[in-house]
N, C-alpha and C. Protein backbone atom coordinates (compact mmCIF):
# COMPACT_ATOMS: atom_id res chain seq x y z
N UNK A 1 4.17 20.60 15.46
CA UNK A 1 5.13 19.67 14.90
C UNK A 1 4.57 18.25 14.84
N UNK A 2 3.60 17.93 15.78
CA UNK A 2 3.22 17.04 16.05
C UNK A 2 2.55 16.56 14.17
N UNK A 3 1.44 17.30 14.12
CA UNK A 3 0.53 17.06 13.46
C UNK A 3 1.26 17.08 11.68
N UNK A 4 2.66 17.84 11.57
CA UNK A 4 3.09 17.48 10.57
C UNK A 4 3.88 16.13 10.13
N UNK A 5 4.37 15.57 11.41
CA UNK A 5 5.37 14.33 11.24
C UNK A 5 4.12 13.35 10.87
N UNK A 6 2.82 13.18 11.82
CA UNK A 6 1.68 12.61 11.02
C UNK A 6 1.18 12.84 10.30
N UNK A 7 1.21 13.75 9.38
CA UNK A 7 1.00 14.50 7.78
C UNK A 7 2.06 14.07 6.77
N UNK A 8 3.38 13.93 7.47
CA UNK A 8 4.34 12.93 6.38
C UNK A 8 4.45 11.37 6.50
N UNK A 9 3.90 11.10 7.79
CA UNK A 9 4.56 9.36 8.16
C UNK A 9 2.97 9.00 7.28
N UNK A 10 1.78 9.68 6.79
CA UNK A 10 0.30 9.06 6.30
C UNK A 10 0.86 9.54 4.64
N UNK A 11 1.36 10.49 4.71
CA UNK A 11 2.22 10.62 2.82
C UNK A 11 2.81 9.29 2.71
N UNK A 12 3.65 9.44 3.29
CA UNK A 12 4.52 8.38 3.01
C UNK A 12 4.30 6.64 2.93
N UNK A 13 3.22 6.30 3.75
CA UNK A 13 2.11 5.01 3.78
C UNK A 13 1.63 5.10 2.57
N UNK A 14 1.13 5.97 1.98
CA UNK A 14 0.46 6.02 0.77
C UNK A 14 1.07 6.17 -0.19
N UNK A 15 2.25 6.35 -0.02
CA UNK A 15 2.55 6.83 -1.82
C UNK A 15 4.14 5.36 -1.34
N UNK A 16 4.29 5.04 -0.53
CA UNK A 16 6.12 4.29 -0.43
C UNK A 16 4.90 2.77 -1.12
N UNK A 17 4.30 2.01 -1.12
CA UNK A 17 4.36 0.88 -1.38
C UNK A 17 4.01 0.68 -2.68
N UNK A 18 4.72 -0.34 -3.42
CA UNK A 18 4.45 -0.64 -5.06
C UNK A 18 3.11 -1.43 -5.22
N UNK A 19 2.29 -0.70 -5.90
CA UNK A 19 1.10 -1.19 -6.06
C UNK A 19 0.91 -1.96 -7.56
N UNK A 20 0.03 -2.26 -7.87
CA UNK A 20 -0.25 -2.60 -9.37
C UNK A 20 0.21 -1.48 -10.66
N UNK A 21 -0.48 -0.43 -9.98
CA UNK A 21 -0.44 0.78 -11.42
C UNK A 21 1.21 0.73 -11.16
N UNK A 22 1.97 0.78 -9.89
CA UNK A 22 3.45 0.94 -10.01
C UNK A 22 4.19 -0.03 -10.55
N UNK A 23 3.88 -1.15 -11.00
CA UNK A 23 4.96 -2.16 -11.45
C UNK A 23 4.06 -1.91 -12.95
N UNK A 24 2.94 -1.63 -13.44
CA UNK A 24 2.57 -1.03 -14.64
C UNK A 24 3.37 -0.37 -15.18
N UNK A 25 3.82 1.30 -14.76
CA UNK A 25 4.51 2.08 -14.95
C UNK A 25 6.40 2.02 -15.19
N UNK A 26 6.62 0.70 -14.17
CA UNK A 26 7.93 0.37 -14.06
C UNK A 26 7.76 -0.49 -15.69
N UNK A 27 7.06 -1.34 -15.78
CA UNK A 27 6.98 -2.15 -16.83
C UNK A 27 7.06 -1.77 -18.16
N UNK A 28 6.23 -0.42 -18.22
CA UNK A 28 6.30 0.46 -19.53
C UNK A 28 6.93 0.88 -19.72
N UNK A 29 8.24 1.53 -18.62
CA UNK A 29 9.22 2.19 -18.54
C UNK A 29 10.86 1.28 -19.30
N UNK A 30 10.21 -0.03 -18.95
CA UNK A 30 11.65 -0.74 -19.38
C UNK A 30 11.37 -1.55 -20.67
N UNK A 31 10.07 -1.54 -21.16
CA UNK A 31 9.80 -2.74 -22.55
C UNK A 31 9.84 -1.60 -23.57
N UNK A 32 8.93 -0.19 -23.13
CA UNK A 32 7.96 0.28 -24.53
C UNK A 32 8.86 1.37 -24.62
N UNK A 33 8.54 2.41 -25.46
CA UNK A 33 9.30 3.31 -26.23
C UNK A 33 9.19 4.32 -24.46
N UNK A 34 9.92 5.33 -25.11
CA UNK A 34 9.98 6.65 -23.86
C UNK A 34 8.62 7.26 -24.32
N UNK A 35 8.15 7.19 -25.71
CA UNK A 35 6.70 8.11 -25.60
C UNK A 35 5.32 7.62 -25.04
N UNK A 36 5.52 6.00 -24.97
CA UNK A 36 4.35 5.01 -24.30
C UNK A 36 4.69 5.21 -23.02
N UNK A 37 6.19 5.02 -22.22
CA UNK A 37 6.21 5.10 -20.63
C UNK A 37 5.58 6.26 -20.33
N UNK A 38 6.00 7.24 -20.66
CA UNK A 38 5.83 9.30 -20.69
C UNK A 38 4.36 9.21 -21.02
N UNK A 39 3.82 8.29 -21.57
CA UNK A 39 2.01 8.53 -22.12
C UNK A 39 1.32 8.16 -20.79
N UNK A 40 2.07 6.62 -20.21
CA UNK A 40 1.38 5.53 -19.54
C UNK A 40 1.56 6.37 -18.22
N UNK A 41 2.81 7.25 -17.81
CA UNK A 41 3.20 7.89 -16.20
C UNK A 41 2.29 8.92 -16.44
N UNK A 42 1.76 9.80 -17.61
CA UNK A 42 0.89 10.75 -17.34
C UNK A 42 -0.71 10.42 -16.99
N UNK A 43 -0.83 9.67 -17.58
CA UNK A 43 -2.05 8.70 -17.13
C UNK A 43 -1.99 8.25 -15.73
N UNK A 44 -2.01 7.55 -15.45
CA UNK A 44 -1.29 7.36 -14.38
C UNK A 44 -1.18 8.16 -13.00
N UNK A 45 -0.68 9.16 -13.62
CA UNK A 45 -0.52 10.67 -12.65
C UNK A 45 -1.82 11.12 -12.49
N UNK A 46 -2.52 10.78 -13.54
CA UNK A 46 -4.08 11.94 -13.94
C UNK A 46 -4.92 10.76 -12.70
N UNK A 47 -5.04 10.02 -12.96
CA UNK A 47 -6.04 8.54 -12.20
C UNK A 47 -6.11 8.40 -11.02
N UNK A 48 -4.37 9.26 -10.59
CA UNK A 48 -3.77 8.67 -8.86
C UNK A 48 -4.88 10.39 -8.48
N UNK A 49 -4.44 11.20 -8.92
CA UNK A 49 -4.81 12.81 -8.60
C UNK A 49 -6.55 12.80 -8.36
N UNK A 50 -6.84 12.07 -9.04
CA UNK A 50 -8.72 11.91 -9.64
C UNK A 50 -8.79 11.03 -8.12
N UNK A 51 -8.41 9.99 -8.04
CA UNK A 51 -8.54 8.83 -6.68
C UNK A 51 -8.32 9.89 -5.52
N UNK A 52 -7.73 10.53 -5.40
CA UNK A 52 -7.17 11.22 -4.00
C UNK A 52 -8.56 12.50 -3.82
N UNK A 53 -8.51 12.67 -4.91
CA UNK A 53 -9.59 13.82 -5.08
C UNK A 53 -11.05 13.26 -4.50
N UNK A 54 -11.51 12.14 -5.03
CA UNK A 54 -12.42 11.32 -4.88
C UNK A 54 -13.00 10.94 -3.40
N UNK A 55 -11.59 10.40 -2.89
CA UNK A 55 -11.62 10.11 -1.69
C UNK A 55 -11.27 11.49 -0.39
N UNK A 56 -11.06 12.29 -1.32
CA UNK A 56 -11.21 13.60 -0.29
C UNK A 56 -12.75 13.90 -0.21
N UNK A 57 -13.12 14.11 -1.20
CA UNK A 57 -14.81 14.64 -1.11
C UNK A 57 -15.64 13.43 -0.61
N UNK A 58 -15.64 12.51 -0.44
CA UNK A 58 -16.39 11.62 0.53
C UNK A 58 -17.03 10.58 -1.07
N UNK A 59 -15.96 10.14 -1.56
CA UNK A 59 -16.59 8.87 -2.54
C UNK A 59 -17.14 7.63 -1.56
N UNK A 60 -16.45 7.61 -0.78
CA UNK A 60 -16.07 6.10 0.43
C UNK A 60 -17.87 6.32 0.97
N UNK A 61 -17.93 7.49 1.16
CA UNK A 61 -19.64 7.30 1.61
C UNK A 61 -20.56 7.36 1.26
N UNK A 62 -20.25 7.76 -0.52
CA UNK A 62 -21.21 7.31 -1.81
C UNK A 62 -21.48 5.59 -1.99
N UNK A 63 -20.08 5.05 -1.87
CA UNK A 63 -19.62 3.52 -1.83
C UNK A 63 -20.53 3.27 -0.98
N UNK A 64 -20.50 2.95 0.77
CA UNK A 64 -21.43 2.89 1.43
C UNK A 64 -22.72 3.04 1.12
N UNK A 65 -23.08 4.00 1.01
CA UNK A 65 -24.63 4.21 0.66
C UNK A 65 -25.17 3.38 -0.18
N UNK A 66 -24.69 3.11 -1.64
CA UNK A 66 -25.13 2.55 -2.45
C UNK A 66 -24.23 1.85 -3.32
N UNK A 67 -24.68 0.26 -2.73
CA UNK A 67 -24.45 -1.01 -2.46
C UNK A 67 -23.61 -1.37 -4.54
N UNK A 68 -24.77 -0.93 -5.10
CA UNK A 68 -24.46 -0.73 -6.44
C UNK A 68 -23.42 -0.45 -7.18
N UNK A 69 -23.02 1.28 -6.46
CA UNK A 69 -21.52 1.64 -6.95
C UNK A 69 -20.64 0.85 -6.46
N UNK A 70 -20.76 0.42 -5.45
CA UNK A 70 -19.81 -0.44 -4.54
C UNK A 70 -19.24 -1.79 -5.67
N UNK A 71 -20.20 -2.03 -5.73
CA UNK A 71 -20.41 -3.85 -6.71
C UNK A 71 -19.93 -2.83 -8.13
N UNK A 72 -19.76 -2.12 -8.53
CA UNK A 72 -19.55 -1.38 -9.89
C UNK A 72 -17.90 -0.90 -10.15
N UNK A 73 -17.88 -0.02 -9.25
CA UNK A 73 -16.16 0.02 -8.82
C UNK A 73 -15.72 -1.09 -8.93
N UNK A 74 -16.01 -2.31 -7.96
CA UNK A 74 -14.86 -3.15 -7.18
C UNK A 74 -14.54 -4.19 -8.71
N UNK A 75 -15.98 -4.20 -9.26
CA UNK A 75 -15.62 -4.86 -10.65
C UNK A 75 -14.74 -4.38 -11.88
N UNK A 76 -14.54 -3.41 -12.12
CA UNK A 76 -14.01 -2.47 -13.12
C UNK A 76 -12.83 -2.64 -12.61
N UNK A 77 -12.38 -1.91 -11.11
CA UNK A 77 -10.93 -2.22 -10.95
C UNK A 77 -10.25 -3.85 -10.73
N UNK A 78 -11.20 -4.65 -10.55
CA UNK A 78 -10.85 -6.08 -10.45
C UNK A 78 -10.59 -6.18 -11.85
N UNK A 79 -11.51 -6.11 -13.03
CA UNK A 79 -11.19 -6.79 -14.33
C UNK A 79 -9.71 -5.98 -15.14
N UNK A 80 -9.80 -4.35 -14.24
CA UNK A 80 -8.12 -3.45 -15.09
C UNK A 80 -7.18 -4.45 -14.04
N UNK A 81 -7.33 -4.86 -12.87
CA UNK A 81 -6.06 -5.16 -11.90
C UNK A 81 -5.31 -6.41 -12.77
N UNK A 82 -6.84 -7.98 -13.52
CA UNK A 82 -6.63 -8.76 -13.68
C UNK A 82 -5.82 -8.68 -15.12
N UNK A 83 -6.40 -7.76 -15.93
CA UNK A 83 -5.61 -7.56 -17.38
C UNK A 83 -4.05 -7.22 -17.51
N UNK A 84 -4.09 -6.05 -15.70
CA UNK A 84 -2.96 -5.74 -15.99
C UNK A 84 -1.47 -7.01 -15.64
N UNK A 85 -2.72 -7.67 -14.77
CA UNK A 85 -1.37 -9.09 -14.27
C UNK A 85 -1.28 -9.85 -15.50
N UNK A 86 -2.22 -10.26 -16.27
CA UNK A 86 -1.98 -11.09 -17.38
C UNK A 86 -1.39 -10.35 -18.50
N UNK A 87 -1.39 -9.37 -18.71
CA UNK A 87 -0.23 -8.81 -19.35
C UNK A 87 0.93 -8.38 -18.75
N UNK A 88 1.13 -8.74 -17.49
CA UNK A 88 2.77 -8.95 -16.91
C UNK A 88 2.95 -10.52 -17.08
N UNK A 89 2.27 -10.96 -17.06
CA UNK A 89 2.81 -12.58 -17.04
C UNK A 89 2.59 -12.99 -18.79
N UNK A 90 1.97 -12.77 -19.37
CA UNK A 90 2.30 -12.87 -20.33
C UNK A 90 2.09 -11.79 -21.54
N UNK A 91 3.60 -11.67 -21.63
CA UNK A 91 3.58 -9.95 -22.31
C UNK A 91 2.95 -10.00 -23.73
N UNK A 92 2.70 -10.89 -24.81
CA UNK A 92 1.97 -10.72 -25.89
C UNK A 92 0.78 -10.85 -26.18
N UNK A 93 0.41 -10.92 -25.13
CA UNK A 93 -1.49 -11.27 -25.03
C UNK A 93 -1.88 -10.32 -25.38
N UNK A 94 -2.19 -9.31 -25.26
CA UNK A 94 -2.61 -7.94 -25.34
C UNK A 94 -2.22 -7.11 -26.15
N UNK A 95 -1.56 -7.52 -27.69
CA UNK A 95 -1.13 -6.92 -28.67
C UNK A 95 -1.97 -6.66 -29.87
């Protein structure tokens, strides 16, 4: 019993806090049509599944190893994190 309540209280750390992609998804959900939210949550779904996957098979110690991917990742998701704030703050930029 033990080892399941810490199998839901580490679910639940991970998936309860609103991250970027989640106020993304909330965002698409209330501006754009139902076939862009329904496009943007399947995406979305596919990216979170791929990340979990990633970090199951030991990406974190690919990262480590080589300094490169490290500096390669952190840029890619820095420049999607920054697009995605400037298109919350200002919603016609990106049209």
């Amino acid at each position: 019993m033990g080892f399941y309540l810490q199998g839901l209280t580490m679910g639940l750390a991970y998936v309860a806090p609103i991250g970027m992609q989640n106020l993304f998804v909330i965002n698409s959900a209330l501006t754009k049509t139902r076939r862009k939210a329904v496009f943007t949550a399947i995406i979305v779904t596919i990216f979170d599944v791929a990340l979990s996957l990633s970090c199951f098979f030991g990406m974190g110690a690919l990262m480590q190893r080589y300094e490169w991917l490290q500096l390669a990742v952190l840029a890619v998701g820095g420049a999607v994190v920054i697009r995605i704030g400037l298109g919350l703050i200002f919603p016609g930029l990106f049209r």
